[in-house]
N, C-alpha and C. Protein backbone atom coordinates (compact mmCIF):
# COMPACT_ATOMS: atom_id res chain seq x y z
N UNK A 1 64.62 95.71 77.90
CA UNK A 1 65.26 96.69 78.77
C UNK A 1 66.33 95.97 79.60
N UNK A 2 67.64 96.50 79.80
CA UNK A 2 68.91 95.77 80.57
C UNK A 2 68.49 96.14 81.85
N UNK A 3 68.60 95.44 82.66
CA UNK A 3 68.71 95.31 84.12
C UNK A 3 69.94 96.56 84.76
N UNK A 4 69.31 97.42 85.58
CA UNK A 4 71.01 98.34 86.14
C UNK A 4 71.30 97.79 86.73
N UNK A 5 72.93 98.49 86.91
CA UNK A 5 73.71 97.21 88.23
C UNK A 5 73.24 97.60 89.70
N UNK A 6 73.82 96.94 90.18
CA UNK A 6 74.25 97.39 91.42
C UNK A 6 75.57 97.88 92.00
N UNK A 7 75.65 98.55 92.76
CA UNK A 7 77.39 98.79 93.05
C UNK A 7 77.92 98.51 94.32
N UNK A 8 76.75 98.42 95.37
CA UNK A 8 76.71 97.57 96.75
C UNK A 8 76.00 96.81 97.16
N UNK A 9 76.74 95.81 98.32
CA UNK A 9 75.14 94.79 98.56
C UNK A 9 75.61 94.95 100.49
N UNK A 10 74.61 95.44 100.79
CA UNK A 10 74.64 94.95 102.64
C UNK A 10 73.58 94.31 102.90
N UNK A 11 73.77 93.18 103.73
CA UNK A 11 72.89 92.24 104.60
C UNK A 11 72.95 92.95 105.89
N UNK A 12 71.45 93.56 106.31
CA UNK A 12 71.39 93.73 107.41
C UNK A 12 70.64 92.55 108.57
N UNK A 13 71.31 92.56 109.60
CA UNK A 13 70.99 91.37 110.80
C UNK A 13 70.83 92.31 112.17
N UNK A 14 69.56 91.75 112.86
CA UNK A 14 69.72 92.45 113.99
C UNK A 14 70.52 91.80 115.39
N UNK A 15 70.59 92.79 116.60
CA UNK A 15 71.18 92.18 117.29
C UNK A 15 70.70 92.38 118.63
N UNK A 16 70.58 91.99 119.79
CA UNK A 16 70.39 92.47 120.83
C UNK A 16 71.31 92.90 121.80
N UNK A 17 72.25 92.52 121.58
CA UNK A 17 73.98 93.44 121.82
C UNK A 17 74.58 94.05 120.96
N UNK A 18 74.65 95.03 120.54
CA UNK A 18 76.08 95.62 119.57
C UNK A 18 77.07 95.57 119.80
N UNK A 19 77.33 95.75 121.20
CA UNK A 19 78.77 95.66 121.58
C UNK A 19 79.56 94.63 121.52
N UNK A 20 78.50 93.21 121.70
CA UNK A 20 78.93 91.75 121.82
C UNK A 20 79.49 91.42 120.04
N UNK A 21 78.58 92.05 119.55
CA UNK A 21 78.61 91.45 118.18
C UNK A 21 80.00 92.19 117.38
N UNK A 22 80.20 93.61 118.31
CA UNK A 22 80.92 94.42 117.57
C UNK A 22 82.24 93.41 118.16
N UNK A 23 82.41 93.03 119.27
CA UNK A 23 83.36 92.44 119.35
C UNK A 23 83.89 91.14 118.27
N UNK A 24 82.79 90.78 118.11
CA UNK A 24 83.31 89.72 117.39
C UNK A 24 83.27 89.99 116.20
N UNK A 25 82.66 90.95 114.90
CA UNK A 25 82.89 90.87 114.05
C UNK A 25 84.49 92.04 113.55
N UNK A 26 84.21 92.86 114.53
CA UNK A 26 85.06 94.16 114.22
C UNK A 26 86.29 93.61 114.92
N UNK A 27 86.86 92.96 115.83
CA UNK A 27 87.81 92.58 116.45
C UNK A 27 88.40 90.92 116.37
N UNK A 28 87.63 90.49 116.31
CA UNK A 28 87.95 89.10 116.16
C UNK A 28 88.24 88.54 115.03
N UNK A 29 87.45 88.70 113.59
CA UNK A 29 87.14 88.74 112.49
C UNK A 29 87.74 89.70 111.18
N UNK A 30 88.15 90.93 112.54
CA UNK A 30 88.80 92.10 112.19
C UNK A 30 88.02 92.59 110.40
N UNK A 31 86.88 92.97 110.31
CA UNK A 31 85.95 93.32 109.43
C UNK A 31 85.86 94.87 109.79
N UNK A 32 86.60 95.35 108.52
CA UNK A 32 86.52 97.24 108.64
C UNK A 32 84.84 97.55 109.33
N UNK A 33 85.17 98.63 110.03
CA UNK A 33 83.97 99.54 110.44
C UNK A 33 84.01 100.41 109.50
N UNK A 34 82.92 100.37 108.52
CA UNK A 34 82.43 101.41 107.54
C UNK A 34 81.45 102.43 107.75
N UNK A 35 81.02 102.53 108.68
CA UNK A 35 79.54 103.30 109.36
C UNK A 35 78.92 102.71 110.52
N UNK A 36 79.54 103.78 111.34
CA UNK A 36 78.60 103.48 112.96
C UNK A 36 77.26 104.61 113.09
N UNK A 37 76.45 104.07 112.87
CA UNK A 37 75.29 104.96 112.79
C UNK A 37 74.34 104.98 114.14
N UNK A 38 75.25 104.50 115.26
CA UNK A 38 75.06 104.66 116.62
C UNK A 38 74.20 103.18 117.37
N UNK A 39 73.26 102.89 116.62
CA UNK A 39 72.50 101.85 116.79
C UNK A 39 72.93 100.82 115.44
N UNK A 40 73.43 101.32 114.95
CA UNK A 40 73.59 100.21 114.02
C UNK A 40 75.21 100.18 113.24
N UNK A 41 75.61 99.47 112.87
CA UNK A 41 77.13 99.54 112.44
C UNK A 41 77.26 98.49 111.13
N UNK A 42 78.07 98.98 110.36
CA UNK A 42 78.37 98.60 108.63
C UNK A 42 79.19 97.96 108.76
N UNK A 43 79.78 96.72 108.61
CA UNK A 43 81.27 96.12 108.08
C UNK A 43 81.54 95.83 106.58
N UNK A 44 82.69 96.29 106.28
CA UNK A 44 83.08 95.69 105.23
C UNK A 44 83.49 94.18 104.98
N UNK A 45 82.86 93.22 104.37
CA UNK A 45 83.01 92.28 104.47
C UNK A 45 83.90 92.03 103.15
N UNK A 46 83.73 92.35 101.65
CA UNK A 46 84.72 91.74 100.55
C UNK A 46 84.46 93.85 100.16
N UNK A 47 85.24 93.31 98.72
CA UNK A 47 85.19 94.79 98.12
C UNK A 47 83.96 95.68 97.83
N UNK A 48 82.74 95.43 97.76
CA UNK A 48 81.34 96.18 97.24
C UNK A 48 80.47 95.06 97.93
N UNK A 49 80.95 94.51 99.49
CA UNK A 49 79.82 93.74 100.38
C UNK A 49 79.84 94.06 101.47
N UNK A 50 78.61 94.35 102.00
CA UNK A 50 79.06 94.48 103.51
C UNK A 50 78.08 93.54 104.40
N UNK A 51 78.09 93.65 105.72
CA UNK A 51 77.51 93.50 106.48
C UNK A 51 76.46 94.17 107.59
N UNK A 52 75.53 94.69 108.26
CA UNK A 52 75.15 95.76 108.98
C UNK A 52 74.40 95.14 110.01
N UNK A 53 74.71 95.55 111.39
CA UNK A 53 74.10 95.04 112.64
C UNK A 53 73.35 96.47 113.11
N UNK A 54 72.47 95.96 113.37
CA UNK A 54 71.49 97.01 113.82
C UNK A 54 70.72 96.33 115.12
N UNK A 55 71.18 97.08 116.81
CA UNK A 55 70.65 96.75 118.38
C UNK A 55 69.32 96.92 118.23
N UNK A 56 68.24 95.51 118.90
CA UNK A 56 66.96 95.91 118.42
C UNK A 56 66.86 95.18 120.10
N UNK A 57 66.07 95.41 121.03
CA UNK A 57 65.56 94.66 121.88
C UNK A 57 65.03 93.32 122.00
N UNK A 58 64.05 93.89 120.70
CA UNK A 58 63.29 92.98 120.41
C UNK A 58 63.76 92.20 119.53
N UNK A 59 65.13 92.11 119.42
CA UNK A 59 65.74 90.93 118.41
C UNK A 59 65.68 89.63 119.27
N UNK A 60 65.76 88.70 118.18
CA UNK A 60 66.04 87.15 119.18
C UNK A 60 66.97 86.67 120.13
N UNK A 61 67.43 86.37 120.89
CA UNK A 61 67.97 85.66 121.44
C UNK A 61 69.21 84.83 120.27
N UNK A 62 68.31 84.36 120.08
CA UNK A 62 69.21 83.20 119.12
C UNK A 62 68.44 83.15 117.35
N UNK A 63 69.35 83.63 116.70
CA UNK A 63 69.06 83.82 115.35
C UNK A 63 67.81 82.50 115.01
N UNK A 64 66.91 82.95 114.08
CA UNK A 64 66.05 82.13 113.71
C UNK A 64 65.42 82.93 112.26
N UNK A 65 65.83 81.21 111.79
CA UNK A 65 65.97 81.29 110.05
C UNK A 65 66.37 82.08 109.23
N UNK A 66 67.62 82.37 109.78
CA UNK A 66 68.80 83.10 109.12
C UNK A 66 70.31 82.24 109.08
N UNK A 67 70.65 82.21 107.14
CA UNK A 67 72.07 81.81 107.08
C UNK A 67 72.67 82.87 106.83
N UNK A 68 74.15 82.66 107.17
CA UNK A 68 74.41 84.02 106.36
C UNK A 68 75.72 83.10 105.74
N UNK A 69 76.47 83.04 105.05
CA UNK A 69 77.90 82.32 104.68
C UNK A 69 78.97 83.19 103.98
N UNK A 70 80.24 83.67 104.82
CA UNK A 70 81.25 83.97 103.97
C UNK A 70 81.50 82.98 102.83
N UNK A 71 82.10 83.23 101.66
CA UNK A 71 82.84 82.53 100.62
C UNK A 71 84.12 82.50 100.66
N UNK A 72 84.98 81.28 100.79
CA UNK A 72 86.73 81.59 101.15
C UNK A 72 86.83 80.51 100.44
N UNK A 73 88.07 80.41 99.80
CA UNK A 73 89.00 79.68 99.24
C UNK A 73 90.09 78.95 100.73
N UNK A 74 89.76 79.92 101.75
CA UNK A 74 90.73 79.73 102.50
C UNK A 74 89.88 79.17 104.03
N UNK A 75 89.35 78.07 103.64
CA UNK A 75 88.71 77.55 104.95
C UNK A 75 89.62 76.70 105.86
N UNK A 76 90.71 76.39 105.65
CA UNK A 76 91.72 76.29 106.63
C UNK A 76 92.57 77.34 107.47
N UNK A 77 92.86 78.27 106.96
CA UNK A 77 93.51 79.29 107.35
C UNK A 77 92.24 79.86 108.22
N UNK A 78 90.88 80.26 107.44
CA UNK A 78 90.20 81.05 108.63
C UNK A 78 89.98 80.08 109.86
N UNK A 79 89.75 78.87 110.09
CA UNK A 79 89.94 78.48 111.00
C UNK A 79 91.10 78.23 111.93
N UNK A 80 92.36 78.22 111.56
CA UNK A 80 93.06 78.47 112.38
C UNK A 80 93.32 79.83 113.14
N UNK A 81 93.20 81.19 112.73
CA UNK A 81 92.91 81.98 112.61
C UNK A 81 91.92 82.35 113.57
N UNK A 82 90.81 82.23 113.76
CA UNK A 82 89.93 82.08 114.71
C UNK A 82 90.11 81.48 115.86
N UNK A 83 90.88 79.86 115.73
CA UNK A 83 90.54 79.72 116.64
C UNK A 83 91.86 79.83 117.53
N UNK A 84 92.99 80.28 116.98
CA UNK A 84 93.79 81.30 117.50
C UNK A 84 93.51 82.41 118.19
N UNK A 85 92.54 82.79 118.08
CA UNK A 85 91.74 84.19 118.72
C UNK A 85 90.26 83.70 120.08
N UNK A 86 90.57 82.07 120.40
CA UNK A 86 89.68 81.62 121.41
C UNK A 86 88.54 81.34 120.51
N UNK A 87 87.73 81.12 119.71
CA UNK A 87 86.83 80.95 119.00
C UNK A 87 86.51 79.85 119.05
N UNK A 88 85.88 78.74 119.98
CA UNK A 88 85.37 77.81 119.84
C UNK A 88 84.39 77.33 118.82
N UNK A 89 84.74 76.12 118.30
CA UNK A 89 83.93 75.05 116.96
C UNK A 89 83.44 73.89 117.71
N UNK A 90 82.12 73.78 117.16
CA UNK A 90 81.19 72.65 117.25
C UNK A 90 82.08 71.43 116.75
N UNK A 91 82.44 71.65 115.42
CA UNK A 91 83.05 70.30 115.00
C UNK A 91 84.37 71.16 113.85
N UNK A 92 85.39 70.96 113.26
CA UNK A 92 86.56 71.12 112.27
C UNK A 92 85.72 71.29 111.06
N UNK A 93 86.09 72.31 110.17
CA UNK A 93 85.96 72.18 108.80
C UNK A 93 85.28 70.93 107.99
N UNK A 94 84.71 70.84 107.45
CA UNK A 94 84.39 69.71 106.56
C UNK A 94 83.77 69.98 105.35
N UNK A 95 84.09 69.66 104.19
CA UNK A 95 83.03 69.30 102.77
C UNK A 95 81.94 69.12 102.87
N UNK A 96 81.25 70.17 102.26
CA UNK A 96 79.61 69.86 102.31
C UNK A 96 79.12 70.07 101.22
């Protein structure tokens, strides 16, 4: 039996601000708003990917054991880019 496809993929992450997060992914990052579902909000991240933040109280503080990684060809440009927009880095780009 063939496997069906898929035709979307969203990673949902929670948050304990929406607004904080909306800032930075929807404005900073500038990632389409595809669905604000009031407590929770969709970004378009590539063509058939998204992203979804959903305000939980009881979310962490500080993410724990969660990666998440864009894929770019263009890891120079998004960092300038960012940090054109105030975005402070731990350390510059590097090969890993």
């Amino acid at each position: 039996m063939i496997r069906p496809p898929f035709d979307q993929q969203v990673t949902f992450l929670y948050t304990q601000n929406l607004a904080t997060t909306d800032r930075f992914y929807g404005e900073i990052m500038e990632l389409p708003l595809v669905l604000d579902q009031g407590s929770c909000r969709i970004y378009q991240v590539g063509a058939d990917s998204f992203l979804g933040f959903c305000e939980r109280v009881e979310a962490p503080a500080q993410p724990v054991g969660i990666i998440f990684t864009f894929v770019t060809q263009a890891v120079d440009e998004w960092h300038a880019y960012l940090t054109a927009k105030g975005v402070e880095f731990e350390k510059p780009p590097s090969l890993n």
